[in-house]
Protein backbone atom coordinates (compact mmCIF):
# COMPACT_ATOMS: atom_id res chain seq x y z
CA UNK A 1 -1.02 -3.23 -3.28
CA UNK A 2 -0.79 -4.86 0.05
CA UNK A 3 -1.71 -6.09 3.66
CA UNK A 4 -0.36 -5.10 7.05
CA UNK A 5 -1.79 -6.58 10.29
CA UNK A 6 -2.38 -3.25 12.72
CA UNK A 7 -3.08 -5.54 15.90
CA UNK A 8 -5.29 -7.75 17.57
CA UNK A 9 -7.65 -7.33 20.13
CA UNK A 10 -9.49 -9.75 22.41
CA UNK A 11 -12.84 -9.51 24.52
CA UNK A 12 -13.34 -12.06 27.44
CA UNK A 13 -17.10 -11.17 28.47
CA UNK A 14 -17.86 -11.98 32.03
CA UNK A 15 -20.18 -14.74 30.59
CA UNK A 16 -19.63 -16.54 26.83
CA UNK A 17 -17.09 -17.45 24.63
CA UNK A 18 -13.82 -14.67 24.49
CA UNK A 19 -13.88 -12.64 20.80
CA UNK A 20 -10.86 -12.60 18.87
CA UNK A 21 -10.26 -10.12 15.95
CA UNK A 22 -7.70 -9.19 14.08
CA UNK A 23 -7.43 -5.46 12.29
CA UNK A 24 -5.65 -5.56 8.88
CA UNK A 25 -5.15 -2.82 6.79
CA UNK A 26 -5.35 -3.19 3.35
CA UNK A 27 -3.22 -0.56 0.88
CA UNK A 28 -4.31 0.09 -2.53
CA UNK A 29 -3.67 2.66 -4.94
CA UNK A 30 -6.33 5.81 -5.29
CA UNK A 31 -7.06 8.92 -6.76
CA UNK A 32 -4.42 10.60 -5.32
CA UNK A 33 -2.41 8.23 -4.18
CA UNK A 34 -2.11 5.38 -1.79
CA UNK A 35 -5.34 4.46 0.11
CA UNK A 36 -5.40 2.41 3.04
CA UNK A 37 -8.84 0.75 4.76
CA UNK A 38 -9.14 -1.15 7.99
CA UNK A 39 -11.17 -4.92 7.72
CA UNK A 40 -12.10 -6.58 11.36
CA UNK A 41 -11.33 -10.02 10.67
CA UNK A 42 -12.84 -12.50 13.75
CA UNK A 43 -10.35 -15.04 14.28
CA UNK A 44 -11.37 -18.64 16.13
CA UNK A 45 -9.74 -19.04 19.71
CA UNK A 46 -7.48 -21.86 19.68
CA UNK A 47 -9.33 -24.93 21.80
């Protein structure tokens, strides 16, 4: 039914490379009505 992008969060560990990841939610239609789940989607720092 749909995407919606719920934020983005970032980790910069005191040593290694900084995690980016951005939470989506994802809307679909259910059993009683509309559903909604949450997929962590790691996203590449730009260089």
């Amino acid at each position: 039914m749909g995407y919606r992008i719920g934020g983005v969060m970032a980790y910069n560990p005191v040593e290694g490379e900084p995690v980016h990841v951005a939470l989506v939610q994802v809307l679909s239609f259910g059993f009683e009505g509309r559903d909604g789940r949450w997929i962590a989607v790691p996203v590449s720092p730009a260089p």
